[in-house]
N, C-alpha and C. Protein backbone atom coordinates (compact mmCIF):
# COMPACT_ATOMS: atom_id res chain seq x y z
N UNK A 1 -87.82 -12.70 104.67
CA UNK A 1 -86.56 -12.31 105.24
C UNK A 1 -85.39 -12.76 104.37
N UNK A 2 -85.62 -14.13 104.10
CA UNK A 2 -84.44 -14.16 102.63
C UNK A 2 -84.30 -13.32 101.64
N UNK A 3 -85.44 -12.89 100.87
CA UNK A 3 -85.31 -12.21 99.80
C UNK A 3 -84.63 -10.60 100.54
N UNK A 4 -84.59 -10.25 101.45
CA UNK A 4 -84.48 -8.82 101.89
C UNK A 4 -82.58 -9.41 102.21
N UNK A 5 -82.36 -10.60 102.19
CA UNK A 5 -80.91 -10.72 102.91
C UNK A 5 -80.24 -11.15 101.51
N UNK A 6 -80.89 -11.58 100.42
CA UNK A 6 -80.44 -11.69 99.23
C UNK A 6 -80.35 -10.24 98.34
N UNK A 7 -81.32 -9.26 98.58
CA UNK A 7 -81.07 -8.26 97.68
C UNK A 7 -80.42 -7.17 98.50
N UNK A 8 -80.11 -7.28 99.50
CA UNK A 8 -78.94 -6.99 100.57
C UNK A 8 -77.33 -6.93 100.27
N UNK A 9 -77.29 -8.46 100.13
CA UNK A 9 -76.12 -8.93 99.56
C UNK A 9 -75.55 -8.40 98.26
N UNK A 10 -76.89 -8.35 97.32
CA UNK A 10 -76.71 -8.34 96.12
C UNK A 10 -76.14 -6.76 96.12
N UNK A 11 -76.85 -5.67 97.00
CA UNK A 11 -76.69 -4.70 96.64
C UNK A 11 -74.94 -4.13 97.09
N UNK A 12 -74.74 -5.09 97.99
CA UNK A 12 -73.30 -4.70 98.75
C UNK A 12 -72.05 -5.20 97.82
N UNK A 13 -72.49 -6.19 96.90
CA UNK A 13 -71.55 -6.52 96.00
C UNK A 13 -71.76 -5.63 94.76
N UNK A 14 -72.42 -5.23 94.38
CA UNK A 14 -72.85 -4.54 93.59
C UNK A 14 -71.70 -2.75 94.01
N UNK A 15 -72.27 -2.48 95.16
CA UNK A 15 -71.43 -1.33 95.47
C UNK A 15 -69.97 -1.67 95.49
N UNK A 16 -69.97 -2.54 96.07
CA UNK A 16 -68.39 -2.86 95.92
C UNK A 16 -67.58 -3.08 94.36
N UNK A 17 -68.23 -3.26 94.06
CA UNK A 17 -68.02 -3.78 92.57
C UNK A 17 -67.41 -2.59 91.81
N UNK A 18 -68.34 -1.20 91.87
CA UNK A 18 -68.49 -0.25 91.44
C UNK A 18 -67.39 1.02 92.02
N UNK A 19 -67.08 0.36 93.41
CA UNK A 19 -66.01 1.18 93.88
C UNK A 19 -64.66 0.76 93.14
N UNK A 20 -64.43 -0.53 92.72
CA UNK A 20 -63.56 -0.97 92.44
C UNK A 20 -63.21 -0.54 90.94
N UNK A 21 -64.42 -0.62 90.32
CA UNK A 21 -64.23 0.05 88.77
C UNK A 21 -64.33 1.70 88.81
N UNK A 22 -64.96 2.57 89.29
CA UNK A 22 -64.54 3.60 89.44
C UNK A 22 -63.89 4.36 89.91
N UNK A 23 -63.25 3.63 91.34
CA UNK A 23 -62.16 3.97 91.95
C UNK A 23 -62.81 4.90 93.49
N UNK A 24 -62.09 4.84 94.29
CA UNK A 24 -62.46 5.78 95.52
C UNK A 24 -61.80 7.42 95.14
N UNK A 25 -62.37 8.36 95.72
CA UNK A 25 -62.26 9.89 95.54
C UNK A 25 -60.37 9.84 96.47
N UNK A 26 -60.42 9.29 97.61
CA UNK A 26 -58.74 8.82 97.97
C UNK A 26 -58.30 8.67 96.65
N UNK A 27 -57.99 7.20 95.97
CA UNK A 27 -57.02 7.11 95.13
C UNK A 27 -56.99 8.27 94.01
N UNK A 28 -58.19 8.93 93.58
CA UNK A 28 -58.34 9.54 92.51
C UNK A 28 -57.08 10.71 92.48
N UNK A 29 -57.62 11.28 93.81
CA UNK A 29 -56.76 12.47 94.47
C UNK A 29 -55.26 12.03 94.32
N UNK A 30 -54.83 10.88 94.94
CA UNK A 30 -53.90 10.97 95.03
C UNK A 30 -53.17 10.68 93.99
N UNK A 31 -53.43 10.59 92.21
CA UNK A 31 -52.77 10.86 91.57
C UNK A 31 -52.07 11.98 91.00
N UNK A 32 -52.80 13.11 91.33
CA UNK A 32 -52.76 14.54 91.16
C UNK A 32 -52.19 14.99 91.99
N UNK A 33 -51.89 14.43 93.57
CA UNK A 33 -50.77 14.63 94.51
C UNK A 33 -49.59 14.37 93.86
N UNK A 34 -49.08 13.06 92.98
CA UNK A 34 -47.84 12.74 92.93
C UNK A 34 -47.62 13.13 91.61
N UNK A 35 -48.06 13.81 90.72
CA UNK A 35 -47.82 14.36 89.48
C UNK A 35 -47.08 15.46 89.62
N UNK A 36 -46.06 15.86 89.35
CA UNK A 36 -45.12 17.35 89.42
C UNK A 36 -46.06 18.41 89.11
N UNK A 37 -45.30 19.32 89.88
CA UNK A 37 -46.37 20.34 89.59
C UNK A 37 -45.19 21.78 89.38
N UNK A 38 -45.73 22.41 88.36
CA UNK A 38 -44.49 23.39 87.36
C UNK A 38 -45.07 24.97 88.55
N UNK A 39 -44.29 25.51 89.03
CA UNK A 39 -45.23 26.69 89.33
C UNK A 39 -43.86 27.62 88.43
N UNK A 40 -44.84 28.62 87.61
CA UNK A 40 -44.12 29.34 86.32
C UNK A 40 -44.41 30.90 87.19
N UNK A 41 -42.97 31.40 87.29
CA UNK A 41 -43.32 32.66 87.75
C UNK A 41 -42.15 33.43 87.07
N UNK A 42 -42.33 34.84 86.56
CA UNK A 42 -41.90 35.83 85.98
C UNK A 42 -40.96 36.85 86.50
N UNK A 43 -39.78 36.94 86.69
CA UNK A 43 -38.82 38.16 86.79
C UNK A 43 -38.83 39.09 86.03
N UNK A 44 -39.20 40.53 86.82
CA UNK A 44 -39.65 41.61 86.26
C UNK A 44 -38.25 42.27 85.92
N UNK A 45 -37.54 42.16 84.66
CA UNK A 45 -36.38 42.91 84.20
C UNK A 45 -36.68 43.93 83.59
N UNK A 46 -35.73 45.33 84.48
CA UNK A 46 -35.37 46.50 83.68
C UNK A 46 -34.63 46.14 82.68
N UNK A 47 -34.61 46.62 81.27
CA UNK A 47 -34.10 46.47 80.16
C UNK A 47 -33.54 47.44 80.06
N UNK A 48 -32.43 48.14 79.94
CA UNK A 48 -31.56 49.36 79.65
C UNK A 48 -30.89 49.19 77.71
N UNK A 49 -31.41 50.13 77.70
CA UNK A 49 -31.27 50.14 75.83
C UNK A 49 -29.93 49.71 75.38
N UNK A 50 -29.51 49.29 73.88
CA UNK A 50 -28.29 48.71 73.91
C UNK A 50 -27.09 49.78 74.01
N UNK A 51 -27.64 51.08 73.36
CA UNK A 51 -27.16 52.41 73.10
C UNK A 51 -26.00 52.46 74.55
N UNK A 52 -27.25 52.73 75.71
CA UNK A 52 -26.73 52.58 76.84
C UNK A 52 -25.23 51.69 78.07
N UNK A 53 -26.11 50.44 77.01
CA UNK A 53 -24.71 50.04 77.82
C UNK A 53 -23.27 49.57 76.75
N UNK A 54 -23.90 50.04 75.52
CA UNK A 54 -22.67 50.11 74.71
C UNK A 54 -21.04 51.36 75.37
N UNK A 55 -22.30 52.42 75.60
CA UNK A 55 -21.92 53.46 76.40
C UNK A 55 -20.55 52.86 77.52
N UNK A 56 -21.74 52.35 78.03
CA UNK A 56 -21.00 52.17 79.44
C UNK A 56 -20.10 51.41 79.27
N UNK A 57 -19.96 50.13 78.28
CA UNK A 57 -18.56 49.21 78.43
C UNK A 57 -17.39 50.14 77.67
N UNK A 58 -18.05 51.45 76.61
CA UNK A 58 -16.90 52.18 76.23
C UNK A 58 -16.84 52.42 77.15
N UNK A 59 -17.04 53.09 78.29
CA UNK A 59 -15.93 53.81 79.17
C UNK A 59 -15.35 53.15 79.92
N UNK A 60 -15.94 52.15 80.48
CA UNK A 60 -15.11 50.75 81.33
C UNK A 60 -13.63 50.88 80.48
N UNK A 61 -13.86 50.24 78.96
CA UNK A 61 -12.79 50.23 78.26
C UNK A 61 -11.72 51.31 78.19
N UNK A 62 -12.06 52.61 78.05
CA UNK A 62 -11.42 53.81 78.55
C UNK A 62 -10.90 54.18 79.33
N UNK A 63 -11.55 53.56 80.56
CA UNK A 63 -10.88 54.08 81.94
C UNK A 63 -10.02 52.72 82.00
N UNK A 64 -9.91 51.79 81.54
CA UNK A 64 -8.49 50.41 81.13
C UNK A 64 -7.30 50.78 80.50
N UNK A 65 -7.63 52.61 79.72
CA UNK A 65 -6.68 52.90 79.32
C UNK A 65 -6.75 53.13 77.43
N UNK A 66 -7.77 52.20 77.04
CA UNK A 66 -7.88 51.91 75.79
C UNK A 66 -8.36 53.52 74.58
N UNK A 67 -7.89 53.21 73.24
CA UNK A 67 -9.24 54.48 72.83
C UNK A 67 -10.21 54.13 72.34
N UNK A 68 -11.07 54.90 71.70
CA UNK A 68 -12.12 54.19 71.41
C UNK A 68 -12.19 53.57 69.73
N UNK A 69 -11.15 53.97 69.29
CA UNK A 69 -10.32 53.34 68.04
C UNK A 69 -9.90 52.30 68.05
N UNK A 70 -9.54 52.11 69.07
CA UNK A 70 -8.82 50.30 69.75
C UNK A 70 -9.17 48.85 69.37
N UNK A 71 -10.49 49.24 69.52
CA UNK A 71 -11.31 48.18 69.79
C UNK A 71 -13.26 48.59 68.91
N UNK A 72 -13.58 46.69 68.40
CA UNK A 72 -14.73 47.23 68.09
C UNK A 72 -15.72 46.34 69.17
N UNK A 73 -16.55 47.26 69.10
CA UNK A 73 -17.71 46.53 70.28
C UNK A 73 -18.86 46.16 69.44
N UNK A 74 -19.42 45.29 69.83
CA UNK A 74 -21.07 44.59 69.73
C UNK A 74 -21.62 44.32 70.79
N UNK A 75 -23.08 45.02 70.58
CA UNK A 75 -23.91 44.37 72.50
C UNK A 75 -25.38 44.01 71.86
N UNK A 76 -25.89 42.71 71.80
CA UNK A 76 -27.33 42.70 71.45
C UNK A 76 -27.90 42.15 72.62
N UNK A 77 -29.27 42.22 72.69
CA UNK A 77 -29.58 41.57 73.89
C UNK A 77 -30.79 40.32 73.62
N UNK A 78 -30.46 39.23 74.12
CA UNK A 78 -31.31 38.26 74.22
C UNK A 78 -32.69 37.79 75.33
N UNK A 79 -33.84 38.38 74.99
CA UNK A 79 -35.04 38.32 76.11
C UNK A 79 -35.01 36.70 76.40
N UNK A 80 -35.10 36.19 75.00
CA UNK A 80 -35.00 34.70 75.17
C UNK A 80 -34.03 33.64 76.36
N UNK A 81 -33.06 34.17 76.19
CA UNK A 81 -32.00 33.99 76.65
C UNK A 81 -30.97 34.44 77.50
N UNK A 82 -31.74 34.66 78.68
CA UNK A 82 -31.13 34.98 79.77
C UNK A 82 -30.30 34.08 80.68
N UNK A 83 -28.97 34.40 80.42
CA UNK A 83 -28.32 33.14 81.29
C UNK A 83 -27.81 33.90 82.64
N UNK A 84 -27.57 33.12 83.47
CA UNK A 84 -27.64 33.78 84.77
C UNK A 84 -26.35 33.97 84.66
N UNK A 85 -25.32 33.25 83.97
CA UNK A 85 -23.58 33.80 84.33
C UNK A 85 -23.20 34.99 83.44
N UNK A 86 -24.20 35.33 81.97
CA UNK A 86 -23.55 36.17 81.29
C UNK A 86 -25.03 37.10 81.14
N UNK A 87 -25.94 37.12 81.99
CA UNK A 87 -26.91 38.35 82.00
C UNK A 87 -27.62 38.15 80.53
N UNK A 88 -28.78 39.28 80.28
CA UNK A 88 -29.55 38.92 78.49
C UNK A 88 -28.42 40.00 77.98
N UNK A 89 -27.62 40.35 78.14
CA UNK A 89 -27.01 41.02 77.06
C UNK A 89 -25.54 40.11 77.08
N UNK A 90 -25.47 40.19 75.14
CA UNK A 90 -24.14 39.57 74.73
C UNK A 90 -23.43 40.77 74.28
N UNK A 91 -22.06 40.58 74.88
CA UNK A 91 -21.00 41.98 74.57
C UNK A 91 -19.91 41.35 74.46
N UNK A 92 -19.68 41.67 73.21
CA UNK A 92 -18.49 40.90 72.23
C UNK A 92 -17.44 42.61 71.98
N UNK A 93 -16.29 41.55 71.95
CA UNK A 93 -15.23 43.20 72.03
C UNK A 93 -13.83 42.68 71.06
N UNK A 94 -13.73 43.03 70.45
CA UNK A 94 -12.61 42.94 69.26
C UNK A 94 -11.62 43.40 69.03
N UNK A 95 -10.58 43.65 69.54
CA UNK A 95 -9.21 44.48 69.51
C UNK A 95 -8.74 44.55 67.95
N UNK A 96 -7.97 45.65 67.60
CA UNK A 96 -7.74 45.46 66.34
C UNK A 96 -6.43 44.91 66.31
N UNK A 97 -5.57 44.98 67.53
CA UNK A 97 -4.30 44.31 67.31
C UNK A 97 -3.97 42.85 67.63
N UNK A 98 -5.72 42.31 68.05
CA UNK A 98 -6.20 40.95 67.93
C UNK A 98 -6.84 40.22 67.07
N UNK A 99 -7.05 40.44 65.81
CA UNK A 99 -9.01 40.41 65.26
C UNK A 99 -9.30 39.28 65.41
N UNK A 100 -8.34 38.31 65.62
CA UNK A 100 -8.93 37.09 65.55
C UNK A 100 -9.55 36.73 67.19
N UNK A 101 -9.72 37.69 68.04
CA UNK A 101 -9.68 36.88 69.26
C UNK A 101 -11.11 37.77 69.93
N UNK A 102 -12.13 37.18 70.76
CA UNK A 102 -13.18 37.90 70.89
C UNK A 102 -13.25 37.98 72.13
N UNK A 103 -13.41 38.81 73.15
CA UNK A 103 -13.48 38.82 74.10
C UNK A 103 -15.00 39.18 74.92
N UNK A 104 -15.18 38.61 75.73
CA UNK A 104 -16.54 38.40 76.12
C UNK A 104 -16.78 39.27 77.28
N UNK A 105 -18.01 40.47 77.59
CA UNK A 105 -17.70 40.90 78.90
C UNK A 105 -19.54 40.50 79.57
N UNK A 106 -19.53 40.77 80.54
CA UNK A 106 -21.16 40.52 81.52
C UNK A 106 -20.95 42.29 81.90
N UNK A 107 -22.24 42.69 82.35
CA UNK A 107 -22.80 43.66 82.17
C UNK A 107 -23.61 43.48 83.60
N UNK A 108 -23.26 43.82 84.61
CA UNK A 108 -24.32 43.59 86.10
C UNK A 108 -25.13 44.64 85.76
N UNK A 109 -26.06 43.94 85.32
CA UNK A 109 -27.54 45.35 85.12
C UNK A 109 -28.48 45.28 86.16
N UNK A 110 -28.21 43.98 87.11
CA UNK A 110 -29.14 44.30 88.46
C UNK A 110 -28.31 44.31 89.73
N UNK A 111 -26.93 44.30 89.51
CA UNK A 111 -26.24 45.13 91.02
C UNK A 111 -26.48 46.41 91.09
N UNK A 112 -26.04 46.40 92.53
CA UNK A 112 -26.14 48.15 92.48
C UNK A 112 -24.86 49.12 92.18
N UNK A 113 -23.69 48.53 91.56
CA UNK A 113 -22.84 48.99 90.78
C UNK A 113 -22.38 48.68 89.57
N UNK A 114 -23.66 48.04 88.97
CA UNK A 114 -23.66 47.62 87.36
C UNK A 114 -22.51 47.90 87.02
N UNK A 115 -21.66 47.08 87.77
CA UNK A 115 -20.30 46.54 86.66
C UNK A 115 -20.23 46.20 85.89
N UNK A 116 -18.69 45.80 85.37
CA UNK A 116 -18.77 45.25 83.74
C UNK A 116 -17.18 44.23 83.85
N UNK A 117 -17.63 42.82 83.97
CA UNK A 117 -16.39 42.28 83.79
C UNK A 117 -15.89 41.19 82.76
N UNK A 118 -14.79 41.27 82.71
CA UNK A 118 -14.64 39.94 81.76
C UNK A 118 -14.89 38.82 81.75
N UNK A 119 -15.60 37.87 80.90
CA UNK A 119 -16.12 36.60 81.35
C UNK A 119 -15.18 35.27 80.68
N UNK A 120 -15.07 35.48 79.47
CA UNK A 120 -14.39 34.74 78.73
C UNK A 120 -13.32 35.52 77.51
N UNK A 121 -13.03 34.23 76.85
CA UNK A 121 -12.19 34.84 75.34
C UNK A 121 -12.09 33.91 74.85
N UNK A 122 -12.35 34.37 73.33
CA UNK A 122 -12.91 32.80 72.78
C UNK A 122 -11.89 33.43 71.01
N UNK A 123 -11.39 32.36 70.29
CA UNK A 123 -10.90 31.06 71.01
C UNK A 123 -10.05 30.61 72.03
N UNK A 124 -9.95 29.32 73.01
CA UNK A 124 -9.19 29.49 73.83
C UNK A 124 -8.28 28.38 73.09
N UNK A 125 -6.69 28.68 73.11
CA UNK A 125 -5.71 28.31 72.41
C UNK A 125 -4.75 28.79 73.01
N UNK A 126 -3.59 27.56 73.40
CA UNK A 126 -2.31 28.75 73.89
C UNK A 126 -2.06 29.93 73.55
N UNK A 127 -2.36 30.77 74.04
CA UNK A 127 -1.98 32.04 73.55
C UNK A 127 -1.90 32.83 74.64
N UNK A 128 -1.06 33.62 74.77
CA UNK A 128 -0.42 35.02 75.68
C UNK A 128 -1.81 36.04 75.33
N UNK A 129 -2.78 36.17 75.57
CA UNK A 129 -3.88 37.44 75.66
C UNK A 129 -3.47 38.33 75.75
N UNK A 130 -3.30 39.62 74.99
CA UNK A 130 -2.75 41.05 75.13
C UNK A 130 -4.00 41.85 76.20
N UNK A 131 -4.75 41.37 75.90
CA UNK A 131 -6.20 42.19 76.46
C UNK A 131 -6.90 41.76 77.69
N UNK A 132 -6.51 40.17 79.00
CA UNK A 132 -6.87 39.72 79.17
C UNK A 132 -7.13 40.45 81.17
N UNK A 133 -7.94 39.93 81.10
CA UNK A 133 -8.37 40.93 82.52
C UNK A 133 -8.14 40.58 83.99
């Protein structure tokens, strides 16, 4: 009866031992509970060609009154770089009776009246804006 209460013992320290160095399936888990967890999900953007909305800020500009001599436009678009205040397209606008002054417009390509408004003008410097919106 000793030997059965000694290799008893032995075996309960033994398990214990082993819980302690390998750890319980609880703690294991719960490191993988408190680790952040990224969930990566994808916005499906219509892309409208640049052609297109070059288009469209000429006539915005047109119906402001402007010609299309006035002013030079640039629109590229950045997939990379979608910012939520100025949309993936950059639209830079250049007056010629400004050149030094660039004016910035956003392009709502997912309202449902894909507007077009002014966002900035860069540089900003005291200055009276002839063009400013």
């Amino acid at each position: 009866m000793r030997t059965l209460k000694r290799r008893t013992l032995s075996l309960v320290v033994i398990f214990i031992i082993s819980i302690f160095v390998v750890g319980c399936g609880e703690t294991a888990s719960k490191e993988y509970k408190e680790e952040p967890v990224e969930i990566i999900t994808q916005k499906v953007v219509k892309v409208e060609p640049i052609e297109s909305v070059k288009q469209k800020v000429t006539s915005h500009l047109t119906a402001k009154g402007y010609k299309e001599g006035d002013f030079k436009l640039t629109v590229e678009y950045n997939k990379d770089n979608i910012n939520l205040y100025k949309g993936p397209y950059s639209i830079n606008v250049i007056f010629n009776d400004e050149p030094n002054v660039i004016y910035n417009y956003r392009y709502n390509y997912d309202s449902e009246l894909k507007d077009i408004t002014q966002t900035s003008i860069s540089p900003m410097k005291d200055k009276n804006f002839k063009h400013a919106e």
